[in-house]
Each structure stands twice: as structure tokens, then as C-alpha cells.
N, C-alpha and C. Protein backbone atom coordinates (compact mmCIF):
# COMPACT_ATOMS: atom_id res chain seq x y z
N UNK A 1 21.13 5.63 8.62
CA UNK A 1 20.34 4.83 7.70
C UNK A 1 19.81 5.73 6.59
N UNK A 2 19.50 4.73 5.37
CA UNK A 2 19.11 5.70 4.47
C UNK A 2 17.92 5.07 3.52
N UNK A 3 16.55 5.61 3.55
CA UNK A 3 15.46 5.50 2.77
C UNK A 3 15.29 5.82 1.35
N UNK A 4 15.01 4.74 0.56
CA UNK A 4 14.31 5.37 -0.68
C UNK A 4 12.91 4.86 -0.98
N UNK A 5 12.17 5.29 -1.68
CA UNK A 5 10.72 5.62 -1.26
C UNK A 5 10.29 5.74 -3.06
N UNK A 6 9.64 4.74 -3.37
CA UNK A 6 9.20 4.56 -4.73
C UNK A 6 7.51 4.41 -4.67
N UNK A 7 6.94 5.16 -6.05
CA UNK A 7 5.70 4.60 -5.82
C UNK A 7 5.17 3.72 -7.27
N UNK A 8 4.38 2.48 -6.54
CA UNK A 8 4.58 1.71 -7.50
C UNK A 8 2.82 1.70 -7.67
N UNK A 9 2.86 2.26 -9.48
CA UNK A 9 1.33 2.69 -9.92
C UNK A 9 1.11 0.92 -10.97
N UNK A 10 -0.33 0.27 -10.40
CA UNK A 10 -0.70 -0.25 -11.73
C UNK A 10 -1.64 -0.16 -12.52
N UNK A 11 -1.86 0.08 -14.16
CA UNK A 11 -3.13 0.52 -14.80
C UNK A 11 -3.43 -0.75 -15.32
N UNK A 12 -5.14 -0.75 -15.66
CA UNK A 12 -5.74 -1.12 -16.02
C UNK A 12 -6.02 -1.20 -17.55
N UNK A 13 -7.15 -0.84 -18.18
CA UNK A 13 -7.44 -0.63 -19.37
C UNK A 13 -7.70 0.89 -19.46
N UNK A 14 -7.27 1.67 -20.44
CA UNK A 14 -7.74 3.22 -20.88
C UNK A 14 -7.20 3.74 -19.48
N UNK A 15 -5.67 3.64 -19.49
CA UNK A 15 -4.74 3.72 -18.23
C UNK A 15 -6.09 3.72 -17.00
N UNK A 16 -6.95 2.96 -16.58
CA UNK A 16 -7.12 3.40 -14.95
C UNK A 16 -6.68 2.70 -14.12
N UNK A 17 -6.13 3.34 -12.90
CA UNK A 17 -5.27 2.91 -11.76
C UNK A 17 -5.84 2.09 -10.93
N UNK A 18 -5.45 0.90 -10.89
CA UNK A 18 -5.39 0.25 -10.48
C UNK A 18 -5.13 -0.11 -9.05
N UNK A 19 -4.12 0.02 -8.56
CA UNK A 19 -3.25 0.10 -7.71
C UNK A 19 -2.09 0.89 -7.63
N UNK A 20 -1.56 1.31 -6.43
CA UNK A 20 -0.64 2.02 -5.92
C UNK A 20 -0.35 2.38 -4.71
N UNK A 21 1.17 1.95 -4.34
CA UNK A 21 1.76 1.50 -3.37
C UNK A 21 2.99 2.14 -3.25
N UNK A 22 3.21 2.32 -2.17
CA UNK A 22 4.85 3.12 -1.68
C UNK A 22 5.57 2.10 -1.10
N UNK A 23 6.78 2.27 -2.19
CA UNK A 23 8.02 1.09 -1.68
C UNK A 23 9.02 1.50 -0.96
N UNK A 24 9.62 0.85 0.32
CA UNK A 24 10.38 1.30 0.51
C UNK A 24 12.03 0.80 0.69
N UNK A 25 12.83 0.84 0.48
CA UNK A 25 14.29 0.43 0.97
C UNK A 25 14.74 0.60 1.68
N UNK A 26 15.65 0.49 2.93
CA UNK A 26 16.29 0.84 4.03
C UNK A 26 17.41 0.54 3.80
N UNK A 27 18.90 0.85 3.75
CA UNK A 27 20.34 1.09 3.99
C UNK A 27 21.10 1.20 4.85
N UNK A 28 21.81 1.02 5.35
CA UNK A 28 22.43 1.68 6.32
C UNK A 28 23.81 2.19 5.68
N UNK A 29 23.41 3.88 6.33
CA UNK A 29 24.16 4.61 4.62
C UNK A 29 25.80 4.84 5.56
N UNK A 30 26.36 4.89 5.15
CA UNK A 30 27.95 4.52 4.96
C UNK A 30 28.18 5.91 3.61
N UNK A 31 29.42 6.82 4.33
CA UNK A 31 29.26 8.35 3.84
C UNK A 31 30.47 7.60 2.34
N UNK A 32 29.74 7.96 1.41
CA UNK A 32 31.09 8.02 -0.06
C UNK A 32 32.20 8.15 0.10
N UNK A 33 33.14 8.87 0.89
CA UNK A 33 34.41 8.83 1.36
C UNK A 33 34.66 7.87 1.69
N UNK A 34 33.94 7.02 2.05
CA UNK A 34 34.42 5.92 3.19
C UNK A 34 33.85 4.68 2.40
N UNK A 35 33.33 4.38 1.80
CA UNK A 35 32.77 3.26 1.30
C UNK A 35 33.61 3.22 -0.26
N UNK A 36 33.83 4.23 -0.47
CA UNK A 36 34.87 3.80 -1.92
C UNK A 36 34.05 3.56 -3.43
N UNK A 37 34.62 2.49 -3.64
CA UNK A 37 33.47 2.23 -4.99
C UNK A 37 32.43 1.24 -4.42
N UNK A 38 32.59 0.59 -3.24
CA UNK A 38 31.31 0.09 -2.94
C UNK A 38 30.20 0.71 -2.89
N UNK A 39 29.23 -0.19 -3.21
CA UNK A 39 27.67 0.20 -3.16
C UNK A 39 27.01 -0.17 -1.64
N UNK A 40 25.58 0.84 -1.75
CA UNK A 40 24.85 0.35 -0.43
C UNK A 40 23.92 -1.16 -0.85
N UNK A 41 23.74 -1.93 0.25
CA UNK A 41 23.49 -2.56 0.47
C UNK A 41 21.96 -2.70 1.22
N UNK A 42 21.00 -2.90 0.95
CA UNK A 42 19.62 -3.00 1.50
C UNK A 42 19.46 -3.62 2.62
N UNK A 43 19.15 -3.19 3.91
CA UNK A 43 18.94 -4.18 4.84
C UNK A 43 17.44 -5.08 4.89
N UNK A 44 17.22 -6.40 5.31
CA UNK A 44 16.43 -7.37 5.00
C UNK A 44 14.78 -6.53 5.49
N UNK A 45 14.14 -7.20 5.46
CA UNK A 45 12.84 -7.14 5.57
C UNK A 45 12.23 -6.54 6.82
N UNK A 46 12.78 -7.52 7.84
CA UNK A 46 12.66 -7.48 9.22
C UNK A 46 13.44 -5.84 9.80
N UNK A 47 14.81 -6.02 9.39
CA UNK A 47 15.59 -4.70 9.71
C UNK A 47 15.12 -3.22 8.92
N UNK A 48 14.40 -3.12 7.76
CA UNK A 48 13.55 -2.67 7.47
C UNK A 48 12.75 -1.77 8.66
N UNK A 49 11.89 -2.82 9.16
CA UNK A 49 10.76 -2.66 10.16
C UNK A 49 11.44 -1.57 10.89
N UNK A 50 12.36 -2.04 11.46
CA UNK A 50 13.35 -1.77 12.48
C UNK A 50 13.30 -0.10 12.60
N UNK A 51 14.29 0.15 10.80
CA UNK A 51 14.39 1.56 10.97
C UNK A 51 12.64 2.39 10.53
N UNK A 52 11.88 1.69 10.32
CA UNK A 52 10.66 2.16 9.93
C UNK A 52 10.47 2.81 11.17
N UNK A 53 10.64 1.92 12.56
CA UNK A 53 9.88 2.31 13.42
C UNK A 53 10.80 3.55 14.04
N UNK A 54 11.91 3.64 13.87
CA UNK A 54 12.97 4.62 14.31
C UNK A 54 12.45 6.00 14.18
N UNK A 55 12.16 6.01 12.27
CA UNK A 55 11.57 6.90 11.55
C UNK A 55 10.68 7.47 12.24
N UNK A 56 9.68 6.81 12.24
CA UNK A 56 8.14 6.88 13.07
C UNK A 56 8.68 8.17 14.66
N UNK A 57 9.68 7.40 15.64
CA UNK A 57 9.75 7.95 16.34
C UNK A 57 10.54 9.54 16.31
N UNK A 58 11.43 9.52 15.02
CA UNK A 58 11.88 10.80 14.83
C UNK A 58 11.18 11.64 14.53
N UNK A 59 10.23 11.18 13.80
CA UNK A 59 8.98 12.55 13.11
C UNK A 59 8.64 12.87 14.60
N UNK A 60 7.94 12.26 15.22
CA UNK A 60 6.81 12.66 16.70
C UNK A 60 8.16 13.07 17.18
N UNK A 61 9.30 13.48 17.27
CA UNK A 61 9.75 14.50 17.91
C UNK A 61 10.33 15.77 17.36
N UNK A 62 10.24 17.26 17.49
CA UNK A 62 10.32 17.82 16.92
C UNK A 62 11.99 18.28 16.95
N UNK A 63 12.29 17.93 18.50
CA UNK A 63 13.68 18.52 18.60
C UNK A 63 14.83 17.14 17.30
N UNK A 64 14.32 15.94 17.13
CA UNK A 64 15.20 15.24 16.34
C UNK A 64 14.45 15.53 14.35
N UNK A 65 14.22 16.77 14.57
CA UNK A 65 13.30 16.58 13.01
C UNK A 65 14.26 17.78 12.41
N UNK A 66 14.97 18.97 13.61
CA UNK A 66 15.71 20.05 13.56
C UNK A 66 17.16 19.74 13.05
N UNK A 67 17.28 20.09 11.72
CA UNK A 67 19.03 19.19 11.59
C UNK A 67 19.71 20.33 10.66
N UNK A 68 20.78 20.24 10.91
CA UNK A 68 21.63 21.47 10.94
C UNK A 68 22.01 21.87 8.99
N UNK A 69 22.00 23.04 8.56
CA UNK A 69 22.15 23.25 7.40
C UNK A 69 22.94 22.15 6.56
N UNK A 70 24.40 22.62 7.50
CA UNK A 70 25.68 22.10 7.07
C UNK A 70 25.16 20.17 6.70
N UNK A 71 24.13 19.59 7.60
CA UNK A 71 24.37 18.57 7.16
C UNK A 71 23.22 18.05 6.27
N UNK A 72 22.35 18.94 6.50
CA UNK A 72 21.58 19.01 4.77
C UNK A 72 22.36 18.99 3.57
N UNK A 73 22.90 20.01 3.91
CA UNK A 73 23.95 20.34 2.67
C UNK A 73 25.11 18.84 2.16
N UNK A 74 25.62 18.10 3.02
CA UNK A 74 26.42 17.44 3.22
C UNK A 74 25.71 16.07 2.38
N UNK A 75 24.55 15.63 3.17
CA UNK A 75 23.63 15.27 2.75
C UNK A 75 23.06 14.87 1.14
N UNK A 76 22.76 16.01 0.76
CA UNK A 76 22.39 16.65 -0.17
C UNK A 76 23.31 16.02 -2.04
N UNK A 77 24.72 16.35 -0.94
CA UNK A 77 25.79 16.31 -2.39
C UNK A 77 25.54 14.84 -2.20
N UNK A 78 24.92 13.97 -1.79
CA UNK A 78 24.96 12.66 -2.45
C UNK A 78 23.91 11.93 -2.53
N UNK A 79 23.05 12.44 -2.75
CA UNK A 79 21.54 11.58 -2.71
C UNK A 79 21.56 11.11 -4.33
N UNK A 80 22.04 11.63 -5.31
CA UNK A 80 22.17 11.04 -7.06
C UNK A 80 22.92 9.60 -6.67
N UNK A 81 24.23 9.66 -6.11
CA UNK A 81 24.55 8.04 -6.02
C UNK A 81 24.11 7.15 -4.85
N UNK A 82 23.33 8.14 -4.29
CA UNK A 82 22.47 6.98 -3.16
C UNK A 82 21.66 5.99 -3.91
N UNK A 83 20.74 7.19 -4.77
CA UNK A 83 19.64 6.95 -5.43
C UNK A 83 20.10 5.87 -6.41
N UNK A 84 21.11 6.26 -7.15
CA UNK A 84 21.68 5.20 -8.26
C UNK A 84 21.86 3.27 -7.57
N UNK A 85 22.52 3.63 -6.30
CA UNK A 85 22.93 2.73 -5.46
C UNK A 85 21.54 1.89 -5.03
N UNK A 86 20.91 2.30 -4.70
CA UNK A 86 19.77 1.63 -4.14
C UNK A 86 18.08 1.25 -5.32
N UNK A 87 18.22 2.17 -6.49
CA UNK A 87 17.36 2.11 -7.54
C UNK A 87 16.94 0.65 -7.61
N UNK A 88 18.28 -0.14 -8.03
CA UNK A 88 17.75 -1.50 -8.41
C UNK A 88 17.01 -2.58 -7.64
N UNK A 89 17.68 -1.76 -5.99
CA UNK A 89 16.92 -2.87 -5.16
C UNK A 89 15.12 -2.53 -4.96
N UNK A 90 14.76 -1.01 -5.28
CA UNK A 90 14.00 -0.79 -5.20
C UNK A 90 12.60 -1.01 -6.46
N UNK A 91 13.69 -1.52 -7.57
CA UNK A 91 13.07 -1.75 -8.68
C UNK A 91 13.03 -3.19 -8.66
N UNK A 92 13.64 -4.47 -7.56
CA UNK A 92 13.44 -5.41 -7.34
C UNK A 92 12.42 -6.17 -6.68
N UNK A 93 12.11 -4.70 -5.60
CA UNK A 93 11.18 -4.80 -4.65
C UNK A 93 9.50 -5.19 -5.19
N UNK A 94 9.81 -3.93 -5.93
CA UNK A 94 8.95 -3.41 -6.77
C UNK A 94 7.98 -4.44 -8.08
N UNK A 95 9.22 -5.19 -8.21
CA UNK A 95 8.43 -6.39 -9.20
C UNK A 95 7.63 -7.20 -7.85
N UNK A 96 8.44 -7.58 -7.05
CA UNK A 96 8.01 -8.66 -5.97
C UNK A 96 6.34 -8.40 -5.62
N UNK A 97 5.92 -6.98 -5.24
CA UNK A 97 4.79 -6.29 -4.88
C UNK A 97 3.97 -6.11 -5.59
N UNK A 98 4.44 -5.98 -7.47
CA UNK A 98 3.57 -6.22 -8.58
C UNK A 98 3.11 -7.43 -8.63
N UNK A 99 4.03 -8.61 -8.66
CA UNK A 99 3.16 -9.97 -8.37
C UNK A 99 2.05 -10.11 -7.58
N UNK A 100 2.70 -9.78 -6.23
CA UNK A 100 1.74 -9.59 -5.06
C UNK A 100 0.34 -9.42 -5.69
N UNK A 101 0.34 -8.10 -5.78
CA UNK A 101 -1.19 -6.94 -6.06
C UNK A 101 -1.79 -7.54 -7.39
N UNK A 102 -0.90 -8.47 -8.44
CA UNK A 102 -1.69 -8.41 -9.82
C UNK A 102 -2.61 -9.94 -9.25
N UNK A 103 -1.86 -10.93 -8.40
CA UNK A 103 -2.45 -11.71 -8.13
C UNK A 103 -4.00 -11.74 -7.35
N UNK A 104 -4.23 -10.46 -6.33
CA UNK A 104 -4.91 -9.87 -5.71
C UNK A 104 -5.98 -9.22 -6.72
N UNK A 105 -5.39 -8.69 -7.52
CA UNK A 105 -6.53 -7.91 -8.66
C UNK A 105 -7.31 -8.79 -9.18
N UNK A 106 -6.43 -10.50 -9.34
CA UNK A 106 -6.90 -11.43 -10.42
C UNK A 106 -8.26 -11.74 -9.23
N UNK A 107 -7.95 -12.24 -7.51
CA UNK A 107 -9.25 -12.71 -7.19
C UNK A 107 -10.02 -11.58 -6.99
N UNK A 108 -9.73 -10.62 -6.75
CA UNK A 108 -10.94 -9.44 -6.99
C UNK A 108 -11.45 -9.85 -8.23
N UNK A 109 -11.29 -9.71 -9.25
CA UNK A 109 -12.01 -9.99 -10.25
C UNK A 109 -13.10 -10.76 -10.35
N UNK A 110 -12.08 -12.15 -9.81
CA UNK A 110 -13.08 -13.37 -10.06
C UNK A 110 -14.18 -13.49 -8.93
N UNK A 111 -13.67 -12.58 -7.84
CA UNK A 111 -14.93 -12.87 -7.00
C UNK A 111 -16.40 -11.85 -7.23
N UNK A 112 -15.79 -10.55 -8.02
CA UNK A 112 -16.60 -9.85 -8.54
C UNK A 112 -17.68 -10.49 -9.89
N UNK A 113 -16.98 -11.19 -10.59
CA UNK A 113 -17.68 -11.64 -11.46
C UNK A 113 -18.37 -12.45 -11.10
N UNK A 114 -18.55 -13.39 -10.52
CA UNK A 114 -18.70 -14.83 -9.73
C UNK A 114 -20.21 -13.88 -8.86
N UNK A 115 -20.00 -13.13 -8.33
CA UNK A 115 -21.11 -11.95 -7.68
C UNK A 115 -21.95 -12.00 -8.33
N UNK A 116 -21.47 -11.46 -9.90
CA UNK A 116 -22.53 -10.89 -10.91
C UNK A 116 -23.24 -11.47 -11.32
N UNK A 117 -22.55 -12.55 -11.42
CA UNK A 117 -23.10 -13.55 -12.79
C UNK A 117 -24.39 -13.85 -11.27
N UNK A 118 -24.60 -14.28 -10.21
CA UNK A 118 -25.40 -14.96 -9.33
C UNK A 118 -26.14 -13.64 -9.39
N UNK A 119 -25.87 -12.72 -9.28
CA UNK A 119 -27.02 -11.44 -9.25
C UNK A 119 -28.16 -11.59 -10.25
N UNK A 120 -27.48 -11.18 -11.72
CA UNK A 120 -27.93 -11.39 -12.70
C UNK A 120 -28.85 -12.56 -12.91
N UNK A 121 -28.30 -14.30 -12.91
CA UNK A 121 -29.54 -15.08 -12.60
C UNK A 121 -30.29 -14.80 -11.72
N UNK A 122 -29.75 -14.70 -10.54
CA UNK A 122 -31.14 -14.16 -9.54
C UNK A 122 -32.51 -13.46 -9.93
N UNK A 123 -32.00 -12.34 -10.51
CA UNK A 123 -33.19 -11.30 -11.64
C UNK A 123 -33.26 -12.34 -12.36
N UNK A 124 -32.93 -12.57 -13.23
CA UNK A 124 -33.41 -13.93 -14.37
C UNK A 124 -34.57 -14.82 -13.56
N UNK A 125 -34.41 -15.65 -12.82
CA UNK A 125 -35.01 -16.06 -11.83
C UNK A 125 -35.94 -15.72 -11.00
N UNK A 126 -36.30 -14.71 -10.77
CA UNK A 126 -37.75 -13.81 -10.29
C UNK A 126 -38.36 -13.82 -11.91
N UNK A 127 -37.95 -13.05 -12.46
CA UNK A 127 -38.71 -13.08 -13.56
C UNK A 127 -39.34 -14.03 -14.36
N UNK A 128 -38.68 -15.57 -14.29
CA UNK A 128 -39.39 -16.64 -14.98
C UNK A 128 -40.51 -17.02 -13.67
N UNK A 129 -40.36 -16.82 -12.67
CA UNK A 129 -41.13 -16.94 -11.80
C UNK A 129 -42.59 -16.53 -11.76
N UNK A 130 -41.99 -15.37 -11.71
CA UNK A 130 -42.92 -14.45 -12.27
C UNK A 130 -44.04 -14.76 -13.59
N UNK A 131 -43.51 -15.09 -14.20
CA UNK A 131 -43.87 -15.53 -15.80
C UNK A 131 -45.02 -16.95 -15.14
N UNK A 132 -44.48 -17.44 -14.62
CA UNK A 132 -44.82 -18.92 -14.07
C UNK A 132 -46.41 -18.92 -13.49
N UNK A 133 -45.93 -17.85 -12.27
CA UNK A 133 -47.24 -17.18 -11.85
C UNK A 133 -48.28 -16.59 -12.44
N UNK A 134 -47.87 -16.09 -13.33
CA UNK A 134 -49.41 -15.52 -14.65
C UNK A 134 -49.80 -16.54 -14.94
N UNK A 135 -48.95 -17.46 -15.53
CA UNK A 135 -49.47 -18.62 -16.79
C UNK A 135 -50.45 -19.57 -15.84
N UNK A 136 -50.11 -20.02 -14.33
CA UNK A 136 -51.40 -20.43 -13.71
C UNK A 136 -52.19 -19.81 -13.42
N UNK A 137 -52.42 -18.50 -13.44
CA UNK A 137 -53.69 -18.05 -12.74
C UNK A 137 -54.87 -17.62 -13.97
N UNK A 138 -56.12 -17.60 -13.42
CA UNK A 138 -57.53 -17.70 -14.59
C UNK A 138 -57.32 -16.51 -15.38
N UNK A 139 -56.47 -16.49 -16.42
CA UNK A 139 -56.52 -15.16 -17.20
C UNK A 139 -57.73 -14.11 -17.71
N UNK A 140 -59.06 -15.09 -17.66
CA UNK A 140 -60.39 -14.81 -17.91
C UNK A 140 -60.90 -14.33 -17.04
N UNK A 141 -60.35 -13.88 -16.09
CA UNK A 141 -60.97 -13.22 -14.84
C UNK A 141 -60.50 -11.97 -14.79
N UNK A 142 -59.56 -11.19 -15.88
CA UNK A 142 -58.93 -10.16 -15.74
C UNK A 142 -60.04 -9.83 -17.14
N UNK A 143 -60.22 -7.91 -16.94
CA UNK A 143 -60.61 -7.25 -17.78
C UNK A 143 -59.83 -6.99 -18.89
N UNK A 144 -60.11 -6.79 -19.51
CA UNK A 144 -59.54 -6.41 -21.15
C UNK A 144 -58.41 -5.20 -20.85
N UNK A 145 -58.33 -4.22 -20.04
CA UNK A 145 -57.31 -3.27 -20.01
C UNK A 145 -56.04 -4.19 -19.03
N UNK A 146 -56.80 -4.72 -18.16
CA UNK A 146 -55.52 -5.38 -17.30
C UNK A 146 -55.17 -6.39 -18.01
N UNK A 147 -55.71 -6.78 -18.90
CA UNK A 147 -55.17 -8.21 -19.95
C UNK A 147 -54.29 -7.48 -20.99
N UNK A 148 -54.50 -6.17 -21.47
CA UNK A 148 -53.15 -5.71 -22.79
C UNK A 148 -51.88 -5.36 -21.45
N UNK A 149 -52.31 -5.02 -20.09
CA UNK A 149 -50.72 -4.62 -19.05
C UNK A 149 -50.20 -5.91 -18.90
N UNK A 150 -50.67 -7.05 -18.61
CA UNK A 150 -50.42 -8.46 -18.73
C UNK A 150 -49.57 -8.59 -19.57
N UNK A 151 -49.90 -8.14 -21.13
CA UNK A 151 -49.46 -8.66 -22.09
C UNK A 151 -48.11 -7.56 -22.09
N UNK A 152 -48.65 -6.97 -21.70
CA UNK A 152 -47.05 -5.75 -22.09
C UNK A 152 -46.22 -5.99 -21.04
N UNK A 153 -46.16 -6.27 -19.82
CA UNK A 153 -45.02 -6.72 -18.81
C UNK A 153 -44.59 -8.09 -19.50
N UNK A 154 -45.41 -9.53 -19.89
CA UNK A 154 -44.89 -10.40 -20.69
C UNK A 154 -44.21 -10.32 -21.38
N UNK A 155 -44.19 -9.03 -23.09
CA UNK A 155 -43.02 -8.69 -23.73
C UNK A 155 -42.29 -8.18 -22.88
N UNK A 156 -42.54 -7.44 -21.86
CA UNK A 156 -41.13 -6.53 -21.46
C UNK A 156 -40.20 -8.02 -20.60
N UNK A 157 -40.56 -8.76 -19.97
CA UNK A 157 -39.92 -9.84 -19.58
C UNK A 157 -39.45 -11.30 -20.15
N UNK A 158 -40.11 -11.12 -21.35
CA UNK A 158 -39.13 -11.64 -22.21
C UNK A 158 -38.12 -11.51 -22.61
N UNK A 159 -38.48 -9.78 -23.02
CA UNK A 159 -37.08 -9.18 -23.83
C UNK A 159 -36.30 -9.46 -22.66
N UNK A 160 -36.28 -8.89 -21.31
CA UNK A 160 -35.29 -8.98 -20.21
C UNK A 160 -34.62 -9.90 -20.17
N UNK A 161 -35.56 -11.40 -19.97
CA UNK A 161 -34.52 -12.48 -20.24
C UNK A 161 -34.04 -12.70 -20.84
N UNK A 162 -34.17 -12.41 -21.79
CA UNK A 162 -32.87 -12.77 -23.34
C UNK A 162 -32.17 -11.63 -22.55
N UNK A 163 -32.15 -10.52 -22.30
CA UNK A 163 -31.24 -9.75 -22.05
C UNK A 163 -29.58 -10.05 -20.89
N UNK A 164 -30.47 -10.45 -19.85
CA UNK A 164 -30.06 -10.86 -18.93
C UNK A 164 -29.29 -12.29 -19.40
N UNK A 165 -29.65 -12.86 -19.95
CA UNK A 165 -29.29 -14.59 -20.61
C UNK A 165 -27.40 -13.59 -21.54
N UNK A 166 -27.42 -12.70 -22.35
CA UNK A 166 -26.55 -12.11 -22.60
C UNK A 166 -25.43 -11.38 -21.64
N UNK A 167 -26.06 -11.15 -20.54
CA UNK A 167 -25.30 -10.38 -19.17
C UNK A 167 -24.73 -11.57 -18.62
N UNK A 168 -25.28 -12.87 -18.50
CA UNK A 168 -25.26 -13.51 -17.57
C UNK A 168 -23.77 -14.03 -18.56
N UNK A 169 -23.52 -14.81 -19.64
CA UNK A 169 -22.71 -14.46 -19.88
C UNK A 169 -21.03 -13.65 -20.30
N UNK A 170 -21.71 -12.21 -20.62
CA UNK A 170 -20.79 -11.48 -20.71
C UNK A 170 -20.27 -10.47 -19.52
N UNK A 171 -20.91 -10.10 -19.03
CA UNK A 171 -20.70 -9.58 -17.88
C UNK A 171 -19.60 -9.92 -16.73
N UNK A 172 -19.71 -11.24 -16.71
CA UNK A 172 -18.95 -11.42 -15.62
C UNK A 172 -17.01 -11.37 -16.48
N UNK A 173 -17.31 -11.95 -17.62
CA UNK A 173 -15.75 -11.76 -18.11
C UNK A 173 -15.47 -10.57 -18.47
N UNK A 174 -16.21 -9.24 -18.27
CA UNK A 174 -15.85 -8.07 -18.86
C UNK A 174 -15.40 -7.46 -17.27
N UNK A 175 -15.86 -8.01 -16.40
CA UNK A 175 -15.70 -7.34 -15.15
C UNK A 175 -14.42 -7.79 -14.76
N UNK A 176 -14.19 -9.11 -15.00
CA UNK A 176 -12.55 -9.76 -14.83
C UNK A 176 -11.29 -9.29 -15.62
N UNK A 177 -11.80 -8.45 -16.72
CA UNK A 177 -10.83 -8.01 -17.64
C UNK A 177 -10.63 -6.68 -16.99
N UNK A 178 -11.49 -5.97 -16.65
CA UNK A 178 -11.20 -4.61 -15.71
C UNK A 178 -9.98 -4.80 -14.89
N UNK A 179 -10.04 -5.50 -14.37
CA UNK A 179 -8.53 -5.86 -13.22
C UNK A 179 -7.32 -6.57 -13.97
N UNK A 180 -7.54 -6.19 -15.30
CA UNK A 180 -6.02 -7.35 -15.89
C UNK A 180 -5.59 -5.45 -15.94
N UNK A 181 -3.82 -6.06 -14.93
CA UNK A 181 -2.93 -5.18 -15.69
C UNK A 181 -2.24 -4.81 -16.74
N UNK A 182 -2.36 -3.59 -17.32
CA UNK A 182 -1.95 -3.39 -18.80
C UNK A 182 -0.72 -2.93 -18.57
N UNK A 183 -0.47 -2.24 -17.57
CA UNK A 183 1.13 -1.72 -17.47
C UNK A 183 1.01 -1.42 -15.57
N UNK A 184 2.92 -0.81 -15.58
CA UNK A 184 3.32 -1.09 -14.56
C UNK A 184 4.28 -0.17 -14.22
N UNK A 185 4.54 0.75 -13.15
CA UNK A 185 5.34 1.83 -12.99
C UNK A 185 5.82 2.11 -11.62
N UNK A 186 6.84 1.90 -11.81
CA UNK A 186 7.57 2.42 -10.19
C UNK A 186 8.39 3.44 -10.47
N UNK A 187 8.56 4.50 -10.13
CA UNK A 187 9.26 5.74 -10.04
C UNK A 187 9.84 6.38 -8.61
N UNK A 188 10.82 6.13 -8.44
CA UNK A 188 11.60 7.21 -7.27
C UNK A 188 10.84 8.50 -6.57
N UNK A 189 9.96 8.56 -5.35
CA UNK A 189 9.63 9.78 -5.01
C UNK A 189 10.00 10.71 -3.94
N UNK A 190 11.53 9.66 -2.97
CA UNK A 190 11.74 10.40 -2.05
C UNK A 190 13.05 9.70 -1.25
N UNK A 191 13.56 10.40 -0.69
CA UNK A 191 14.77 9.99 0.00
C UNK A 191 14.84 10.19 1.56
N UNK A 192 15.28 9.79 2.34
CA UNK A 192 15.04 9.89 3.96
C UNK A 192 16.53 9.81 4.06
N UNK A 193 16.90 10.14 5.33
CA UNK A 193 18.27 10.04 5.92
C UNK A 193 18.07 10.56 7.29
N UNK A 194 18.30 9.57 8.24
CA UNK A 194 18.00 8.92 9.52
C UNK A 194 19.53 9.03 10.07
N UNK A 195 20.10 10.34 10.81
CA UNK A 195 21.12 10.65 10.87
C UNK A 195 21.31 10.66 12.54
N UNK A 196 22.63 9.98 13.13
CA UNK A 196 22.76 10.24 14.82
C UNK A 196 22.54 11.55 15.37
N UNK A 197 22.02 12.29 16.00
CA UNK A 197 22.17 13.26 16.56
C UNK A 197 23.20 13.38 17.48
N UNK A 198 24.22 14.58 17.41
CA UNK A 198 25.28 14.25 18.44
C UNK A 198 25.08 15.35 19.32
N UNK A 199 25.96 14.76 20.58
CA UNK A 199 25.91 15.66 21.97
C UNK A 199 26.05 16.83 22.10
């Protein structure tokens, strides 16, 4: 069998990454002599799994990780038309998983914003409260120094709410635009070859 191994980067705005994910393909590789001008062929999803888990078990052993020069070498002279051979399926994959993740980015977004915006009134909301609570109580019962702090938390919570009245707004669509993808990149980072060991 034979692996190719892509990693698929997505950016954001002022390139930040977004996401990124390792794709993989599985084959069952068939040596160039023998296959002719045919190409490899991707095995499905499920069969995938299959040799994933193969993989898995070859690493955790050390005596099947030991493989002989000659077939490195052997190996070796054809990983350019492996790679060629299998690119597209991996660049097929690769869109499939961009859908996936951009759709995923979109409800991150919206549930992030949707957050904010309730945060933001929330503060909005203590504060008129707040406001509420001065305006009933006997203002004439406060001294002249605690009546100008009165008055100066009043401007300062005014200004806030207008402030916040602007957040509550903008905020949440600036946080949803963070997660729109601006671009999209899958690049080739590795090749596997899952070879019989013989007697």
C-alpha cells in the first residue's frame, strides 16, 4: 500500500491560520513495471481506515520499521509518479475537507458573535440599571463631594452606553468576519509505503 499525506492550511484575514489538517490517501501500490501506463487508484474511505490501522501497527514494531536499503532505494525511484498519480485524488480530498472546516468556521463564528453581542448587552444592562438605581434614591441626602462622584460615574456611564450600543452592533459582525476564509492550501508533505515483509 501506498500513502500520500497532504497538509491542508486555511487563512483568514492578514493570512491567519485558520485551520489545518493532514490529508491522507491510501493506494494499493502496484510496482510501475507492472501497472504500465495505468495509474493508482485510491482505495475508499473505509479501506483507508484499514491500512491506517496497519500503519499504526507497523510503527509500534520496531523489527517491521527495519527495511532493507535495496528497497528504499527501489522505492525511492518512484515516489515522483506515485506522487503525480495520486496528487489529484488528494487535491480532491482536500476540497471535500475545505467545505467541511469552512462550514465549521462559519458556526464558530456565529456562535461567537451571538456570545458577544449577549455579553455586551448584559454590561449595557447592569449599567442602565444601575443608572435606574441612582435616579430613585434621595439625592439630597448625599454630600456635595459624593454628589460631583455621582455625577462623574453618570458621565462615565453614559459615555459607556453609547459605547457599548456601538459594540453591540459591530462587534459581533467583525468577530464573524475573522473566520471567513480568504484562501486555501494543500501541499504534498509525505509519502508512506507499507511494504510485505518477506520470510
Amino acid at each position: 500500500r501506498v500513502l500520500i499525506l497532504g497538509r491542508l492550511s486555511l487563512y483568514g484575514d492578514r493570512a491567519a491560520r485558520l485551520h489545518d489538517e493532514i490529508v491522507v490517501v491510501a493506494a494499493e501500490w502496484i510496482d510501475p513495471e507492472a501497472r504500465g501506463r495505468s495509474k493508482l487508484r485510491p482505495l475508499t474511505e473505509g479501506e483507508k481506515q484499514d491500512v491506517m490501522q496497519i500503519l499504526e501497527d507497523s510503527l509500534a514494531s520496531p523489527r517491521l520499521r527495519a527495511v532493507p536499503a535495496t528497497l528504499v532505494d527501489h522505492l525511492k525511484s518512484h515516489v515522483a509518479r506515485d506522487v503525480d498519480d495520486l496528487l489529484p485524488h488528494l487535491q480532491r480530498r482536500a476540497r471535500d475537507l475545505t467545505e467541511s472546516a469552512k462550514r465549521k468556521l462559519h458556526q464558530r463564528g456565529e456562535k461567537e458573535a451571538a456570545e458577544m453581542k449577549t455579553l455586551l448587552a448584559e454590561q449595557r444592562d447592569r449599567i442602565l440599571n444601575q443608572v435606574k438605581q441612582y435616579e430613585t434614591q434621595q439625592l439630597s441626602l448625599f454630600n456635595p463631594d459624593e454628589m460631583r462622584q455621582i455625577n462623574r460615574d453618570r458621565q462615565h456611564w453614559e459615555k459607556r452606553v453609547g459605547e457599548l450600543e456601538t459594540e453591540i452592533r459591530r462587534e459581533p459582525e467583525r468577530i464573524q468576519q475573522t473566520y471567513q476564509v480568504k484562501a486555501e492550501r494543500i501541499e504534498p508533505v509525505g509519502i508512506i509505503y507499507l511494504y510485505p515483509v518477506s520470510n
